[in-house]
Protein backbone atom coordinates (compact mmCIF):
# COMPACT_ATOMS: atom_id res chain seq x y z
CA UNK A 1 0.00 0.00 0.00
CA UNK A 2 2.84 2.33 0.58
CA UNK A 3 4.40 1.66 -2.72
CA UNK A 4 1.07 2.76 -4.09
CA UNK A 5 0.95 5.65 -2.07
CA UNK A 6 4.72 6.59 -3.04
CA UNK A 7 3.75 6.13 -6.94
CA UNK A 8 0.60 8.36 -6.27
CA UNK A 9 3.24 11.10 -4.89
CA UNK A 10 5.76 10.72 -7.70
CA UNK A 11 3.06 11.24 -9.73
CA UNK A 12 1.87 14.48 -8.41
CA UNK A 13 4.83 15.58 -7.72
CA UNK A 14 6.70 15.37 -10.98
CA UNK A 15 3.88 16.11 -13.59
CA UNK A 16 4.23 20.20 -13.90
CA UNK A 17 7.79 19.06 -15.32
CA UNK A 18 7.60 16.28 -16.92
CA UNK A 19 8.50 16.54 -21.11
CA UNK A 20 5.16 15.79 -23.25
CA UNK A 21 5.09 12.76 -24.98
CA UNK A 22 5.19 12.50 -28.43
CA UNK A 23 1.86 12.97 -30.52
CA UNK A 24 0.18 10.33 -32.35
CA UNK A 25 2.22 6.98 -33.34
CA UNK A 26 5.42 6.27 -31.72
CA UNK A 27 8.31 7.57 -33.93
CA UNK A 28 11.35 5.56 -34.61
CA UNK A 29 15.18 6.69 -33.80
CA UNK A 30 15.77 9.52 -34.90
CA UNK A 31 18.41 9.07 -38.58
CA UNK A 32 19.43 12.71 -38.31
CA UNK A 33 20.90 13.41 -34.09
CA UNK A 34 21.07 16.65 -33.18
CA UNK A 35 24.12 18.27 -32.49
CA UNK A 36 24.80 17.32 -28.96
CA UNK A 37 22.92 14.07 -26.75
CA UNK A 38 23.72 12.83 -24.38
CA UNK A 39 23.03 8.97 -23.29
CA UNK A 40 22.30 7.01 -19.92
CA UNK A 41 21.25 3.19 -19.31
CA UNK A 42 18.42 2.56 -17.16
CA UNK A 43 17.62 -0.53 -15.66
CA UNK A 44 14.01 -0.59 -14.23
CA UNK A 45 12.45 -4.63 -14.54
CA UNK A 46 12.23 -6.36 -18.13
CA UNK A 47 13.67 -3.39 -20.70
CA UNK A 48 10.50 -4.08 -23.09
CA UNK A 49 8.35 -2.20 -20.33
CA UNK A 50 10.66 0.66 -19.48
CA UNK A 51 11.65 1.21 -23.80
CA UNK A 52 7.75 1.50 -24.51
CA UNK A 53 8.18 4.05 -21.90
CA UNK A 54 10.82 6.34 -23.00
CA UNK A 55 10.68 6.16 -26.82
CA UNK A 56 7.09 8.32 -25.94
CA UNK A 57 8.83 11.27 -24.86
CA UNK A 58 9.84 14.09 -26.87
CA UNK A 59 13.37 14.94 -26.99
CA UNK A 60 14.45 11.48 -26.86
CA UNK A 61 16.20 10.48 -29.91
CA UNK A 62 16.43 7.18 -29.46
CA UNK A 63 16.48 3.59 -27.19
CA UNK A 64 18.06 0.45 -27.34
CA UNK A 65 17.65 -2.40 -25.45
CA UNK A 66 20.66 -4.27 -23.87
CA UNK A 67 22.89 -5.30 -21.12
CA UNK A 68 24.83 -3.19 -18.63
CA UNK A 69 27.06 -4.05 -15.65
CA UNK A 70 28.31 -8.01 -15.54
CA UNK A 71 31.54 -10.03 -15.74
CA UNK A 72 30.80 -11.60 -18.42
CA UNK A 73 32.14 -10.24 -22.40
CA UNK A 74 29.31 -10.27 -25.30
CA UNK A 75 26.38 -11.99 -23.01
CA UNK A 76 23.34 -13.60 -24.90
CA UNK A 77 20.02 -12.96 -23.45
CA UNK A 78 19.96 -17.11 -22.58
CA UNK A 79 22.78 -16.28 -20.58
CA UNK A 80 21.57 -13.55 -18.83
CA UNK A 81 19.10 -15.36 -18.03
CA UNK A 82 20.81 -17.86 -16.12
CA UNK A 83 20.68 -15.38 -13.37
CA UNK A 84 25.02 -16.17 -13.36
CA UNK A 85 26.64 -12.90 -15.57
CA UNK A 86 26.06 -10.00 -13.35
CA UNK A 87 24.27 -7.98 -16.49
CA UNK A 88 21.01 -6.12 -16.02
CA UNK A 89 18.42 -5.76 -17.96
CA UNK A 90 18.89 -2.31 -19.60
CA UNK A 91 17.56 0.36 -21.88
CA UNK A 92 20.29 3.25 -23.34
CA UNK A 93 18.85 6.44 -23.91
CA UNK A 94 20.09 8.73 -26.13
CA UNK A 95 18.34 12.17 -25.66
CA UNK A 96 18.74 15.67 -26.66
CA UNK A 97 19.54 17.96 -23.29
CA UNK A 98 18.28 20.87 -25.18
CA UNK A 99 14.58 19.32 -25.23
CA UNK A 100 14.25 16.90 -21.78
CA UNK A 101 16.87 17.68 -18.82
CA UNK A 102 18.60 14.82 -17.23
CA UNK A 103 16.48 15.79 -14.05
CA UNK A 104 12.89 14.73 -16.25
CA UNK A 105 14.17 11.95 -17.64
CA UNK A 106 15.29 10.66 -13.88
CA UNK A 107 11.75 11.64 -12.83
CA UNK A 108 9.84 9.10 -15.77
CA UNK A 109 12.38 6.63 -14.35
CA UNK A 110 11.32 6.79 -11.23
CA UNK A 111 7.74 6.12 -12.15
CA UNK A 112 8.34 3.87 -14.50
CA UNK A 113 8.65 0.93 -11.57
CA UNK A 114 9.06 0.53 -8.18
CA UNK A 115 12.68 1.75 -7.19
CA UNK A 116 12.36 -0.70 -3.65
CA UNK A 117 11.70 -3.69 -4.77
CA UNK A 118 15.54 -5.64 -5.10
CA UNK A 119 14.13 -8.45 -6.52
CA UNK A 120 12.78 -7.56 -9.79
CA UNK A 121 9.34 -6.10 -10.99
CA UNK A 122 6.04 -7.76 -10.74
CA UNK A 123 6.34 -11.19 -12.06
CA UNK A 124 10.13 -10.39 -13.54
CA UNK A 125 12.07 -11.61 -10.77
CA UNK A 126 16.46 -12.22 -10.39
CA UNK A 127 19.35 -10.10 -10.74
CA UNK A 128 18.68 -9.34 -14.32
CA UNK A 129 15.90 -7.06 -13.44
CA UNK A 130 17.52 -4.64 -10.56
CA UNK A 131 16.65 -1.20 -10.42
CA UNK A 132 20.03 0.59 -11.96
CA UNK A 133 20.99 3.74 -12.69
CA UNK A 134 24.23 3.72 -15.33
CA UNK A 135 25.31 7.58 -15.65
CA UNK A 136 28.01 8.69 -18.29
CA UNK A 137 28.77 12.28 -16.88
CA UNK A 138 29.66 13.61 -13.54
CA UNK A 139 26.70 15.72 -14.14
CA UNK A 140 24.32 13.07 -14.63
CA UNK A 141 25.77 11.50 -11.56
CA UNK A 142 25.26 13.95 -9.27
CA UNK A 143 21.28 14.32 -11.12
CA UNK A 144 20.97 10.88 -9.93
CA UNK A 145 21.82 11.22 -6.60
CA UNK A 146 20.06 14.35 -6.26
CA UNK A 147 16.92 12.96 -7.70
CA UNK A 148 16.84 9.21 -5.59
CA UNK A 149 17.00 11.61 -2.25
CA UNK A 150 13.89 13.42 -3.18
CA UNK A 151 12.05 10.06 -4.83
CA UNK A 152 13.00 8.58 -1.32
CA UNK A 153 11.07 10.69 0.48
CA UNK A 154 7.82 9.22 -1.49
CA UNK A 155 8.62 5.68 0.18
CA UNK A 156 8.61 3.82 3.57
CA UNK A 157 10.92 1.19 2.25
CA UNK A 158 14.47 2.35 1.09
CA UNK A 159 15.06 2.51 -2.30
CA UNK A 160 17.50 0.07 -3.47
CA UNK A 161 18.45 1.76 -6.97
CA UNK A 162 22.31 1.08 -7.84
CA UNK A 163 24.27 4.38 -9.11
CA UNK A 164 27.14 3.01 -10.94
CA UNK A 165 29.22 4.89 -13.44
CA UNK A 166 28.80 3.24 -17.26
CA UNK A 167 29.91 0.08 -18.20
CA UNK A 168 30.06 -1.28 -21.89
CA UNK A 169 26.49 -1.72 -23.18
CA UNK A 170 25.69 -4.92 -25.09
CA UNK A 171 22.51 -4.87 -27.35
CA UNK A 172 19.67 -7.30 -26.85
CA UNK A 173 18.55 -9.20 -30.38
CA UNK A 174 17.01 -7.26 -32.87
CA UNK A 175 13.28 -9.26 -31.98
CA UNK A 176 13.29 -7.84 -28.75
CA UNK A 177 14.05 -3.64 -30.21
CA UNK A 178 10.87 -1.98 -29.95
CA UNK A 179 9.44 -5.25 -29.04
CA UNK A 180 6.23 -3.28 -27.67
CA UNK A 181 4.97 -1.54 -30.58
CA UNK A 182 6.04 -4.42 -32.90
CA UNK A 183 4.00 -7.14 -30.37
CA UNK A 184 1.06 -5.04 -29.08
CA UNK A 185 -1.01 -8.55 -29.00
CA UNK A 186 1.09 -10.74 -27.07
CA UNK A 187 0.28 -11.41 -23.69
CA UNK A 188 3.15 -9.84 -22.02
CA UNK A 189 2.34 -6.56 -23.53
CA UNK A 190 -1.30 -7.30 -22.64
CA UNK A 191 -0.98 -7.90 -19.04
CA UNK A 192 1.83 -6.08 -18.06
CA UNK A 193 3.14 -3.18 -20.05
CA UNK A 194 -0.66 -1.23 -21.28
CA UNK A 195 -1.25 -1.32 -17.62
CA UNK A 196 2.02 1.15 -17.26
CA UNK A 197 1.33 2.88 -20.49
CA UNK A 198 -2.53 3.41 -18.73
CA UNK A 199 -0.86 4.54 -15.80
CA UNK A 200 1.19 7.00 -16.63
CA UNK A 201 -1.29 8.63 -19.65
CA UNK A 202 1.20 7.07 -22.79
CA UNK A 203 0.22 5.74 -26.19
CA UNK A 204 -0.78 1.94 -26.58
């Protein structure tokens, strides 16, 4: 019930800043970058709910799916699976600072899942599935830490969201890119991810 309540705060809390998702259908990765992005991974539960997410919101230029943070080089997806290779479950955002701030883009991570839970999200449970934070700059770094302080105060459990600078970022299959709006009918996307897109006001 409190995790509900802290959602309901984040919520309130962050939507006079939050950057507008994009109209109509989902656009793709942007061919043409603007002169300066800047990228961080995100780990927040299985990376098909958190990339439906973020490819919504305008000044993102683009999302990936991948791997972040084991022992192991070049990991398949079987293997991090296996719960063994230290990798989570990621998503890499490139994004345009001149559009959506570090600071938003920490506050749609925040409710994008539930930052307490160390064991994975909803039925997504293991290692694979922690709730990371993988900053590239100093600057993003000290965002982060900035931002988990106030998102704490939403929650009566800590949160146990890792800050950990970037490691090498290893891409998921190409079936599982923009596996949302390429599989709206399967179950997963059914049961679990249009309840989060409902949620939080996105496009299904």
């Amino acid at each position: 019930m409190k995790a509900i309540l802290g959602l309901l705060f984040i919520l309130a809390t962050f939507t006079s800043c939050q950057a507008e998702p994009k109209n109509g259908k989902i656009k793709p990765d942007s061919k043409v970058m603007p002169e300066k992005t800047e990228t961080i991974a995100l780990g927040a539960g299985c990376y098909w709910c958190v990339e439906a997410i973020f490819q919504q919101l305008d000044g993102v230029v683009a999302v990936k799916s991948g791997f972040m943070g084991g022992h192991i080089p070049n990991p398949t997806y079987e293997l991090v699976c296996t719960k063994t290779t230290g990798h989570i479950e990621v998503i890499n955002v490139t994004y345009d600072p001149k559009v959506i701030s570090t600071k938003t883009i920490l506050k749609w991570f925040w409710k994008a899942h539930d930052p307490t839970d160390a064991g994975g999200q909803g039925g997504d449970r293991g290692p694979q599935y922690a709730s990371a934070i993988f900053y590239t700059t100093d600057d993003q770094k000290k965002a982060a830490e900035e931002s988990l302080k106030i998102a704490q105060q939403a929650f009566e459990q800590p949160i146990v969201t890792k800050l950990r600078k970037a490691e090498e970022f290893y891409l998921a299959p190409e079936d599982h890119q923009d596996f949302y709006f390429n599989n709206k009918k399967n179950g997963y996307c059914n049961a679990v991810i249009n309840p989060k897109l409902d949620k939080l006001n996105l496009e299904k």
